[in-house]
C-alpha atoms as a PDB file:
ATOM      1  CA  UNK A   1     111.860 111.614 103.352  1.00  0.00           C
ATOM      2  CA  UNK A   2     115.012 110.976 105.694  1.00  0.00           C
ATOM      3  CA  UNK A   3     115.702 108.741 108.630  1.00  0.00           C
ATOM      4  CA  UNK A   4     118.211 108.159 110.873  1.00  0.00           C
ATOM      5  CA  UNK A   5     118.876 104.817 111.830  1.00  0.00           C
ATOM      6  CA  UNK A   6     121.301 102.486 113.175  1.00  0.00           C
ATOM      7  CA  UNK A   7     123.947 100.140 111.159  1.00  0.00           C
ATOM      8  CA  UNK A   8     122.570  97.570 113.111  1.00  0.00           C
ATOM      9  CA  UNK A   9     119.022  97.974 112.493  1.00  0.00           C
ATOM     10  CA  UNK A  10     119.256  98.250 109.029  1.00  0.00           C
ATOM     11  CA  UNK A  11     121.056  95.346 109.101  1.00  0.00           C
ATOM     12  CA  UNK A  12     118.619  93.405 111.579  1.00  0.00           C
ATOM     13  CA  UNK A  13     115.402  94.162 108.546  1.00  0.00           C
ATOM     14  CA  UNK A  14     117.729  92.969 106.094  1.00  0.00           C
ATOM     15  CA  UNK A  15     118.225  90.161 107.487  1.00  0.00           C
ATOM     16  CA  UNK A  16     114.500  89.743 108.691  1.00  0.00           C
ATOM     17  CA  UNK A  17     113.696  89.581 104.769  1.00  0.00           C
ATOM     18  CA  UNK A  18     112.004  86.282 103.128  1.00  0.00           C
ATOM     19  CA  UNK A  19     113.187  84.411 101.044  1.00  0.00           C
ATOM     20  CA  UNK A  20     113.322  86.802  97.162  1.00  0.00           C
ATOM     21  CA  UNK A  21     112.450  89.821  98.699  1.00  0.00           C
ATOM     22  CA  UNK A  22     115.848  91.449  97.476  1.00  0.00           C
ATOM     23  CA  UNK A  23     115.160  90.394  94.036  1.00  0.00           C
ATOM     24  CA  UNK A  24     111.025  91.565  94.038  1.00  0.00           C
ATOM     25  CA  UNK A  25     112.367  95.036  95.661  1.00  0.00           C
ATOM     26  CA  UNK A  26     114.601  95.758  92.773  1.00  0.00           C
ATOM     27  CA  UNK A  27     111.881  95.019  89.843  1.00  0.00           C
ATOM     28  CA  UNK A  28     109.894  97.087  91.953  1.00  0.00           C
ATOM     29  CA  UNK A  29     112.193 100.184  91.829  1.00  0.00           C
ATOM     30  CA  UNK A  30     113.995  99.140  88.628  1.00  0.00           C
ATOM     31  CA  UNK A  31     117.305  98.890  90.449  1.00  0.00           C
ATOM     32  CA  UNK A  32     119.575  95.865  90.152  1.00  0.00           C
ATOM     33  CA  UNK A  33     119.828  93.473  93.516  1.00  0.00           C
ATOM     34  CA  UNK A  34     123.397  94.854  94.514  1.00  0.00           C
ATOM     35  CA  UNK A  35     121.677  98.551  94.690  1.00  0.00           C
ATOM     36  CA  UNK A  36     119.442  96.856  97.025  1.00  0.00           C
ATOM     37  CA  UNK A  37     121.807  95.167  99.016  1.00  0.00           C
ATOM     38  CA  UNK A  38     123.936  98.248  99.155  1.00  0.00           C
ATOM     39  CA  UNK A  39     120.733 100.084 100.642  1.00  0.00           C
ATOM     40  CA  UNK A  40     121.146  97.887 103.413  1.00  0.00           C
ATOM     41  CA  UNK A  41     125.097  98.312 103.924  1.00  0.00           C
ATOM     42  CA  UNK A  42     126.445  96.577 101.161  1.00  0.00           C
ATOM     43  CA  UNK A  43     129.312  97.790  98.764  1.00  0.00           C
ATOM     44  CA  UNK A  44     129.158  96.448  95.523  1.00  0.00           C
ATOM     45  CA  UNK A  45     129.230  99.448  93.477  1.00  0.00           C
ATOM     46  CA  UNK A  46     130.925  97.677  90.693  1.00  0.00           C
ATOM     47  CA  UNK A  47     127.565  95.765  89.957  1.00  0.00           C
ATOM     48  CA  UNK A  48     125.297  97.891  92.084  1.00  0.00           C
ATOM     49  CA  UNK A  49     124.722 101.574  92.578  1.00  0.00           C
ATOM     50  CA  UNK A  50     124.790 104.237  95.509  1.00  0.00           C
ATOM     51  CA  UNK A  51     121.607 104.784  97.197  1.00  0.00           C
ATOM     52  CA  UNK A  52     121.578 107.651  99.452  1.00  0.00           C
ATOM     53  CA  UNK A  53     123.190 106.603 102.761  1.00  0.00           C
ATOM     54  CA  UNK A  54     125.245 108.043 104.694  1.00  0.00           C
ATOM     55  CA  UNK A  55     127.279 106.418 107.504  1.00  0.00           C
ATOM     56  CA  UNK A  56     128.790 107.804 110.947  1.00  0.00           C
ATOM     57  CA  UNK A  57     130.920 106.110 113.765  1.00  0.00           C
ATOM     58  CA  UNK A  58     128.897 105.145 116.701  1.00  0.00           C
ATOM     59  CA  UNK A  59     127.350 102.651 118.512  1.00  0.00           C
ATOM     60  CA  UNK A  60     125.149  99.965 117.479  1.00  0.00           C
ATOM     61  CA  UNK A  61     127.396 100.078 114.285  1.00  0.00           C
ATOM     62  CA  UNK A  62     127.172 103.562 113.447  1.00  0.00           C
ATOM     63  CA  UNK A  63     124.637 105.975 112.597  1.00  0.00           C
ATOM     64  CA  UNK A  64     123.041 105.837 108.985  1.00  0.00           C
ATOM     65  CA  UNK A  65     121.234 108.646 107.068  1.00  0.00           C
ATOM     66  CA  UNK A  66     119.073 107.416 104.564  1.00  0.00           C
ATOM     67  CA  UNK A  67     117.888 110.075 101.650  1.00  0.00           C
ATOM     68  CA  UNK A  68     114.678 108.273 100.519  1.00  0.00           C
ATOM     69  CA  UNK A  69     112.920 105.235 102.673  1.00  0.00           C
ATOM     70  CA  UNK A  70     110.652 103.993  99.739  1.00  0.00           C
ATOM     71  CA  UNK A  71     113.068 100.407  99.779  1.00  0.00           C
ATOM     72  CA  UNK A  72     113.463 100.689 103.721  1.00  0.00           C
ATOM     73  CA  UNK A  73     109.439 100.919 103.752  1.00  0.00           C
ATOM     74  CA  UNK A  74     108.748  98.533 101.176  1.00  0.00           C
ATOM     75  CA  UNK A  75     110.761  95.684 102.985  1.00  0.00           C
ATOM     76  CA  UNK A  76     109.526  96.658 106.307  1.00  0.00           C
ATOM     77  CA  UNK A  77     106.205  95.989 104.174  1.00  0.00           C
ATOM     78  CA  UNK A  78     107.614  92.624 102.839  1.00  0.00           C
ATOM     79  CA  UNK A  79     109.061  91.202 106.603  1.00  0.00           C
ATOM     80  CA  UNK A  80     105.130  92.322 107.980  1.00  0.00           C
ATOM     81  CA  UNK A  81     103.390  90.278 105.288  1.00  0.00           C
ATOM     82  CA  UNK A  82     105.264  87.082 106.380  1.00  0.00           C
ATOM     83  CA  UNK A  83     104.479  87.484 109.874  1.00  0.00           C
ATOM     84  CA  UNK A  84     100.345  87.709 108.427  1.00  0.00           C
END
C-alpha cells in the first residue's frame, strides 16, 4: 500500500526507534540494515538497497512516497511497544 509522508516524519520514527530495532527489522524482511536505513532517508546503496521511495521538494523536508509500508508499520509497531 502507498503513503505519502513527510522527510521529516520519516525521519522523526526513525529516530523514535529503540535501541536494535534497525537490525531486528532487517532479519525480519531479510534485507541488510543499510536497506533499512535507506527506507528511512538514507543512501547507502553501495551496502544497502533501494526501497521504494520517492522524494519531492517541499516543506517539512520534502514530500516522500513510499511503495510498500510493511518496514514503516513494523517500526511504528517497534517505537509503540517501548512506550507499553
Amino acid at each position: 500500500m502507498e503513503k505519502k509522508i513527510t522527510f521529516n516524519e520519516l525521519r522523526k520514527i526513525k529516530d523514535s526507534l529503540p535501541d536494535g530495532s534497525i537490525r531486528k527489522i532487517a532479519e525480519e524482511f531479510s534485507v541488510t540494515e543499510e536497506t533499512v536505513r535507506n527506507y528511512f532517508g538514507g543512501a547507502n546503496y553501495i551496502d544497502g538497497k533501494s526501497v521504494g521511495i520517492h522524494m519531492e521538494p517541499g516543506p517539512n523536508g520534502g514530500i516522500v512516497l513510499l511503495d510498500d509500508t510493511a518496514i514503516l508499520d513494523r517500526a511504528k509497531e517497534l517505537i509503540g511497544a517501548e512506550a507499553v
